[in-house]
C-alpha atoms as a PDB file:
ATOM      1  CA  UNK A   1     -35.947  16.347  -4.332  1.00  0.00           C
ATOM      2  CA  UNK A   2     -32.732  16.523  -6.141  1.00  0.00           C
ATOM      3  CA  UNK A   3     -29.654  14.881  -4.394  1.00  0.00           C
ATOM      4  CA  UNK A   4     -25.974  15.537  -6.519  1.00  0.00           C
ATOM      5  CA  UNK A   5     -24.012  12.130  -5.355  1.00  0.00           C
ATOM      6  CA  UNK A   6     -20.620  13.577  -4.235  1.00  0.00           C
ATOM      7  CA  UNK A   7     -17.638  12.997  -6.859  1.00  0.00           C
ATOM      8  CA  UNK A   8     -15.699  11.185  -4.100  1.00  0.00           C
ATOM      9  CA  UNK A   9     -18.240   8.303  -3.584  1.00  0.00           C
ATOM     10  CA  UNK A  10     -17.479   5.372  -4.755  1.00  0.00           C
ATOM     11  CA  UNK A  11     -19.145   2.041  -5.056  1.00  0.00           C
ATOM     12  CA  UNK A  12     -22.246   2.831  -3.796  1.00  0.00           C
ATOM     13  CA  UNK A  13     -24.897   5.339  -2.397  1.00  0.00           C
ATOM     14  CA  UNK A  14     -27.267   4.766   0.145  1.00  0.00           C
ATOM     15  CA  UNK A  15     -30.403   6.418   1.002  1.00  0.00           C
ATOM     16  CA  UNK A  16     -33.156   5.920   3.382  1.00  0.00           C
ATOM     17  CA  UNK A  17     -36.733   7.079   3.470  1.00  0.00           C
ATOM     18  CA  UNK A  18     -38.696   7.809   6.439  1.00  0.00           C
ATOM     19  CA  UNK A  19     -42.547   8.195   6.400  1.00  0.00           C
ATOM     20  CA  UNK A  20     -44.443   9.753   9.407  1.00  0.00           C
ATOM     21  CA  UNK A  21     -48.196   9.687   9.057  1.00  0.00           C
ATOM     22  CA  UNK A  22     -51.023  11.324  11.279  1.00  0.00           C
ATOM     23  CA  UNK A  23     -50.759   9.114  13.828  1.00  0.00           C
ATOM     24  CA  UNK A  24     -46.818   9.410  14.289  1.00  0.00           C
ATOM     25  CA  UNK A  25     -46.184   6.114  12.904  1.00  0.00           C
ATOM     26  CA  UNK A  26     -43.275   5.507  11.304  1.00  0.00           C
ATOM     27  CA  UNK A  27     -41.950   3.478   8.464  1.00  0.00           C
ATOM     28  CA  UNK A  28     -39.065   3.184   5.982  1.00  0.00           C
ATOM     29  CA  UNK A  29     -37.109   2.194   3.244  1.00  0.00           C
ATOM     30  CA  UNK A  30     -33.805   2.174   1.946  1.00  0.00           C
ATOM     31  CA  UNK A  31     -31.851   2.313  -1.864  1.00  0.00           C
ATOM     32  CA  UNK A  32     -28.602   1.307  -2.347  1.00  0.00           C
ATOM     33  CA  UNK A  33     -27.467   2.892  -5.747  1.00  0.00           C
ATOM     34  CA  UNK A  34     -24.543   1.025  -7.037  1.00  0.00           C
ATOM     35  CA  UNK A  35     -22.118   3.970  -8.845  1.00  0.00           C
ATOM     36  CA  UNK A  36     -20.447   3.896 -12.057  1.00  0.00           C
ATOM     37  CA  UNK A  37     -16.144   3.765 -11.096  1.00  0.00           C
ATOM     38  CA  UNK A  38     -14.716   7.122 -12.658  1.00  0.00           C
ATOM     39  CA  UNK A  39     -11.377   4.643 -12.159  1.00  0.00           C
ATOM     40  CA  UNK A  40      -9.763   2.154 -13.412  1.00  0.00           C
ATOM     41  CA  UNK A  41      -7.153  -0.192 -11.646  1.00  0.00           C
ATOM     42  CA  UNK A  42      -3.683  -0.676 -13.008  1.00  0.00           C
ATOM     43  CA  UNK A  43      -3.523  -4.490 -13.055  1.00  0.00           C
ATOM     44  CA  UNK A  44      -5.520  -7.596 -14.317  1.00  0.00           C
ATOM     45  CA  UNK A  45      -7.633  -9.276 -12.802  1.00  0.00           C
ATOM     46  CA  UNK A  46      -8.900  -6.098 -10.685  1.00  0.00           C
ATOM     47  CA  UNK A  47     -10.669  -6.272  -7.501  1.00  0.00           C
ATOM     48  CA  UNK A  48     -14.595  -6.136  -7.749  1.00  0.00           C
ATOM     49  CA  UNK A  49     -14.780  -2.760  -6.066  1.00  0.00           C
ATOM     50  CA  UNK A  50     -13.875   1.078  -6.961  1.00  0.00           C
ATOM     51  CA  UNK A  51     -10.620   2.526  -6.636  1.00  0.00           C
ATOM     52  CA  UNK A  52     -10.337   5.671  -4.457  1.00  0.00           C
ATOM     53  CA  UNK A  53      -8.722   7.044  -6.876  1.00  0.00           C
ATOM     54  CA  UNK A  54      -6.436   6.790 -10.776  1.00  0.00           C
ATOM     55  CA  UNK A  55      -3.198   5.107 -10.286  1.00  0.00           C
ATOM     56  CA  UNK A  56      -0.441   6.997  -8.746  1.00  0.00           C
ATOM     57  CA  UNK A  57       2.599   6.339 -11.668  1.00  0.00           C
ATOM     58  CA  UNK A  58       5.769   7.080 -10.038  1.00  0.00           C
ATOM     59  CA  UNK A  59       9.635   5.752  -9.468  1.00  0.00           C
ATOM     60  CA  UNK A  60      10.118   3.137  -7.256  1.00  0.00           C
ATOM     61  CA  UNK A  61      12.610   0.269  -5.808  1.00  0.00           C
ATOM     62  CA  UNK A  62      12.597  -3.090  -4.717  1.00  0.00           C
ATOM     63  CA  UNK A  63      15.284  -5.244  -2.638  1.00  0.00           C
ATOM     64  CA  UNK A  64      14.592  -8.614  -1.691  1.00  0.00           C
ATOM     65  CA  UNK A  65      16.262  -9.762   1.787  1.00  0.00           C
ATOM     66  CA  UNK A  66      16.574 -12.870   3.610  1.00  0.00           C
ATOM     67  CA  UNK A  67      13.011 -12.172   5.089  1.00  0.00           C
ATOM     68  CA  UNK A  68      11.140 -10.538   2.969  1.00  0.00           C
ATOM     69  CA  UNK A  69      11.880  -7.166   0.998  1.00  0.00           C
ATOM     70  CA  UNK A  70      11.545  -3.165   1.077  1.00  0.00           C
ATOM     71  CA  UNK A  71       9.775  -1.491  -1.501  1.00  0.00           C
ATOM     72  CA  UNK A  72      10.208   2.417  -2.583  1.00  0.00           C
ATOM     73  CA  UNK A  73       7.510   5.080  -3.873  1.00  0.00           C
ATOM     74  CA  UNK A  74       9.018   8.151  -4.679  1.00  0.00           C
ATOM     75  CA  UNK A  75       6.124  10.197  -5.322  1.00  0.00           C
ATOM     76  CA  UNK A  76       4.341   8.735  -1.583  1.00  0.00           C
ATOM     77  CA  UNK A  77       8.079   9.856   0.347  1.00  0.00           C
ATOM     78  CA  UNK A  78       7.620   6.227   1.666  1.00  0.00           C
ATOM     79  CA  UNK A  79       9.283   3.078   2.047  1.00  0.00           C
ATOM     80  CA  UNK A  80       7.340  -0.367   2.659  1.00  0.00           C
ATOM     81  CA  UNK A  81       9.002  -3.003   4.567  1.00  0.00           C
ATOM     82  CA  UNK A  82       7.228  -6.391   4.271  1.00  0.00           C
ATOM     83  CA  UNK A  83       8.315  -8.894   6.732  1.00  0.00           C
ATOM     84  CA  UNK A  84       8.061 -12.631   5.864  1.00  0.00           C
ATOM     85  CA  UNK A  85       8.805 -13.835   9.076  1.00  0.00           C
ATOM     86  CA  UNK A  86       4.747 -14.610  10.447  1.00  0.00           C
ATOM     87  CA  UNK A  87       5.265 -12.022  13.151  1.00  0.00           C
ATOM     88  CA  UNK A  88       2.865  -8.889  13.440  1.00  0.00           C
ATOM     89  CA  UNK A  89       3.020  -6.473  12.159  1.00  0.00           C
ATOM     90  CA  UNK A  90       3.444  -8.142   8.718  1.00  0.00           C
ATOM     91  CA  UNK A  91       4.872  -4.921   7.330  1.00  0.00           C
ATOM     92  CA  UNK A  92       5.682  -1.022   8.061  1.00  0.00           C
ATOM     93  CA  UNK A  93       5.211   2.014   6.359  1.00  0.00           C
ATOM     94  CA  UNK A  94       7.954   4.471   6.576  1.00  0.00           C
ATOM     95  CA  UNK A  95       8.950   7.828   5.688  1.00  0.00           C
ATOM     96  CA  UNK A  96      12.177   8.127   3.306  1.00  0.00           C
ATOM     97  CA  UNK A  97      14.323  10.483   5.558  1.00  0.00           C
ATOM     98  CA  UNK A  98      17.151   9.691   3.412  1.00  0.00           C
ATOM     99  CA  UNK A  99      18.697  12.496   1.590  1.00  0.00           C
ATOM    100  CA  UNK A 100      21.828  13.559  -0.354  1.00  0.00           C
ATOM    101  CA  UNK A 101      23.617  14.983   3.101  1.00  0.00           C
ATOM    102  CA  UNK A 102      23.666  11.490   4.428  1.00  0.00           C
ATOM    103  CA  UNK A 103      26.081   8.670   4.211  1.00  0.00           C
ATOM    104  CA  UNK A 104      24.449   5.722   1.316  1.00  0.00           C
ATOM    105  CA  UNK A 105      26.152   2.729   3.612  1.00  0.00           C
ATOM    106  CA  UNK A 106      27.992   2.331   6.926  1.00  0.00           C
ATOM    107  CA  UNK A 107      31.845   0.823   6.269  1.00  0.00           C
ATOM    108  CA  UNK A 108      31.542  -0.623   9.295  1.00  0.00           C
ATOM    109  CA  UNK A 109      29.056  -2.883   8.407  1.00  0.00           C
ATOM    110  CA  UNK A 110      30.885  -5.712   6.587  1.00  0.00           C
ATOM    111  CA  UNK A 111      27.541  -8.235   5.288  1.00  0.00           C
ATOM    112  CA  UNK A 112      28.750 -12.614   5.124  1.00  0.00           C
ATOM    113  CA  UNK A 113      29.657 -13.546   1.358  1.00  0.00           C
ATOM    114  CA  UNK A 114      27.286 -13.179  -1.062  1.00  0.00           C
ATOM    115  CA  UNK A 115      24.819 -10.904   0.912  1.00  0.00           C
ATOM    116  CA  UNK A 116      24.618  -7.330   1.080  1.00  0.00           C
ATOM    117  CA  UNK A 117      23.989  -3.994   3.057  1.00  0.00           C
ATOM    118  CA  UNK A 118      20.808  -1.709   1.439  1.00  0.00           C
ATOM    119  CA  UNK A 119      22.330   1.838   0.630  1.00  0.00           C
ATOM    120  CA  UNK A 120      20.337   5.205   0.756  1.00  0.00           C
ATOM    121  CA  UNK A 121      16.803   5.047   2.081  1.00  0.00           C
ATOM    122  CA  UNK A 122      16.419   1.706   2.511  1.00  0.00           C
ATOM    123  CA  UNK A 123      19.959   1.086   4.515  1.00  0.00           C
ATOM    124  CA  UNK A 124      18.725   4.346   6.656  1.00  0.00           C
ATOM    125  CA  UNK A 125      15.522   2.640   7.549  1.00  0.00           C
ATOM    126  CA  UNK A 126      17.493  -1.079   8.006  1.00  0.00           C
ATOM    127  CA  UNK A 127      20.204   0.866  10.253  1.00  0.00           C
ATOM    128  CA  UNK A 128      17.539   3.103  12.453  1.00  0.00           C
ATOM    129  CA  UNK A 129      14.585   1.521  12.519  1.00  0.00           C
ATOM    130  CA  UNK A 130      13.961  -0.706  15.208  1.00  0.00           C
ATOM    131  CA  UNK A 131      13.361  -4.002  14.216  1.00  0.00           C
ATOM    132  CA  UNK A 132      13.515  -4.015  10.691  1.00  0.00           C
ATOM    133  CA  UNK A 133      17.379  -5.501  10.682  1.00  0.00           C
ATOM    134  CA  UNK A 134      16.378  -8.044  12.987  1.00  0.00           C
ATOM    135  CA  UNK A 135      13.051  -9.094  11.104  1.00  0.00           C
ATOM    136  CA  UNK A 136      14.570  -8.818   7.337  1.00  0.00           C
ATOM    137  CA  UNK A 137      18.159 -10.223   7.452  1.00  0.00           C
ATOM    138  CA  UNK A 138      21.064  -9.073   4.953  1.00  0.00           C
ATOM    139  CA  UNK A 139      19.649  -8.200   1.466  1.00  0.00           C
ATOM    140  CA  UNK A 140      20.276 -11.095  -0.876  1.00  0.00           C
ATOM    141  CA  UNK A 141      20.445  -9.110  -4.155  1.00  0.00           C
ATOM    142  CA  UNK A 142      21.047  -5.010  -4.487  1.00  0.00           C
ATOM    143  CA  UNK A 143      17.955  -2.898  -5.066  1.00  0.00           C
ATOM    144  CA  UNK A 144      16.721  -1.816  -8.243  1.00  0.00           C
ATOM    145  CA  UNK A 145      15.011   0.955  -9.793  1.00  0.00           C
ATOM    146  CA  UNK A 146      11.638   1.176 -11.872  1.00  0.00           C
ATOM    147  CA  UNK A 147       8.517   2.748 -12.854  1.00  0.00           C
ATOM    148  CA  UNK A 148       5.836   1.343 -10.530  1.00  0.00           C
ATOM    149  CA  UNK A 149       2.130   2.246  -9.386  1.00  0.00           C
ATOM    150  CA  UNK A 150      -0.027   2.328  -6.187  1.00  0.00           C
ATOM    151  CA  UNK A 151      -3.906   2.607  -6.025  1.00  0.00           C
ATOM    152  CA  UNK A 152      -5.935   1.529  -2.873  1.00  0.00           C
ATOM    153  CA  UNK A 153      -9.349   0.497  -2.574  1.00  0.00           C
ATOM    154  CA  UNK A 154     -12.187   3.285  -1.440  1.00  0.00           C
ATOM    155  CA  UNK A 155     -13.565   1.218   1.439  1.00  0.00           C
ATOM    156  CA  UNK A 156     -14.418   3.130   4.669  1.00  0.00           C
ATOM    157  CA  UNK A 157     -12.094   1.301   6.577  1.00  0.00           C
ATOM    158  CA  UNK A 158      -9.746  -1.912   6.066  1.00  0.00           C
ATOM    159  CA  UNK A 159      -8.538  -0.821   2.731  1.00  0.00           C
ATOM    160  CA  UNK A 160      -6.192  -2.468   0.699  1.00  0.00           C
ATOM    161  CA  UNK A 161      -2.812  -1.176  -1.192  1.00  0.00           C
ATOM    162  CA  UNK A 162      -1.804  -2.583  -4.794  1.00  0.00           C
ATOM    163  CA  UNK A 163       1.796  -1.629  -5.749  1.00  0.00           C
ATOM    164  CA  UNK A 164       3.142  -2.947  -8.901  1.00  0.00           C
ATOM    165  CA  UNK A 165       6.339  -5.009  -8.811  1.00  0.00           C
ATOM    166  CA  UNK A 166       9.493  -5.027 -10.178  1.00  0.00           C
ATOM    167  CA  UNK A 167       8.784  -8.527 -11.871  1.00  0.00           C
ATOM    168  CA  UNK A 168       5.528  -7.107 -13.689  1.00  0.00           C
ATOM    169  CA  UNK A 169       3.329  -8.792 -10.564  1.00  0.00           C
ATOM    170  CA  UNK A 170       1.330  -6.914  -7.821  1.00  0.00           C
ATOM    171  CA  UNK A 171       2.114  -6.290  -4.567  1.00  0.00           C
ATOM    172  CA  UNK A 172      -1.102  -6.732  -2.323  1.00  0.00           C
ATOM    173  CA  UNK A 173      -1.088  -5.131   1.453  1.00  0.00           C
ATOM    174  CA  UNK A 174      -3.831  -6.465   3.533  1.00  0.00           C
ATOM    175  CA  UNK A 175      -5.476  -3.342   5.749  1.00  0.00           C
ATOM    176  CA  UNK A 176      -3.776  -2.570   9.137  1.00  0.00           C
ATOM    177  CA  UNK A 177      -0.422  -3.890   8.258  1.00  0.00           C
ATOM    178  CA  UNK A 178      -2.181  -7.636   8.911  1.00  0.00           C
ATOM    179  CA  UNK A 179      -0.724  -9.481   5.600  1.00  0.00           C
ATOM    180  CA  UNK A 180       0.729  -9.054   2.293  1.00  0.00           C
ATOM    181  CA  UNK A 181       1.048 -11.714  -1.210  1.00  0.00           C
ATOM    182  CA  UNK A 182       2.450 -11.298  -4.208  1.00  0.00           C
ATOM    183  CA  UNK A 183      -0.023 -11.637  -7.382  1.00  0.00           C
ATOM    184  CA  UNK A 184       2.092 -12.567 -10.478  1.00  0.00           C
END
């Protein structure tokens, strides 16, 4: 019997064997087949498991804040807010609904010395979306612009998102919105 292992598996293959003789007794075995990764990960040390898929290379942001920061992938349409704060959940994932027919700031929102407002998507998401003010504070520097890159792991649930950093790091987002670290 020939089997062609589907070119989205990753990891691993399993397959089980069942054997009926005359008298309708059954018995079986199983094969796991551990899979060559057609991927590689964009960052050092890598997890010990298959990406689902290359690197996505792409522009991003970053803007630290009082508690915690916001994080921009362009080619996703998302911002990540990650929440230092030990509440659940530890961070959201957001749609950027900002676009060049909205306002970048609010002048009515004056931020204490030495702090700032966020501008474009991530002030939209700061000024709309419940909670997020509350659980991040003022921004504490302004954001900047880079070239980043996400990949996730291929697990059948639970996975886990690796976006590179504007300091050269990794970004780790446990699965569910449950945690997040910073790998330097």
């Amino acid at each position: 019997m020939e089997y062609v292992i589907p070119a989205n598996s990753r990891n691993w293959e399993g397959f089980v064997l069942f054997v009926l003789d005359e008298a309708e007794h059954v018995t079986q075995a199983t094969l796991q087949v551990t899979l060559r990764c057609p991927d590689v990960w964009f960052f050092s040390p890598a997890p010990d498991e298959c990406p689902i898929s290359p690197p996505i290379l792409t522009d991003g942001a970053e803007q630290h804040f009082e508690h915690g920061l916001m994080l921009w992938i362009k080619a996703e349409d998302r911002i990540y807010a990650l929440f230092d704060d030990g509440l659940q959940p530890a961070f959201k994932v957001l749609m950027d609904e900002w676009d060049e027919s909205k306002a970048e700031s609010d002048p009515s929102i004056v931020p204490p010395a030495g702090l700032y407002q966020p501008v474009r998507g991530f002030g939209l998401v700061w000024r709309e979306e419940p909670g997020v003010h509350d659980r991040l504070g003022w921004a504490v520097d302004e954001e900047a612009g880079y070239p980043t890159a996400v990949q996730r792991t291929s697990r059948y649930k639970y996975n886990v998102t690796y976006i590179k950093a504007l300091d050269g790091g990794v970004w780790e987002l446990g699965p569910e919105l449950s945690e997040w670290s910073h790998i330097p």
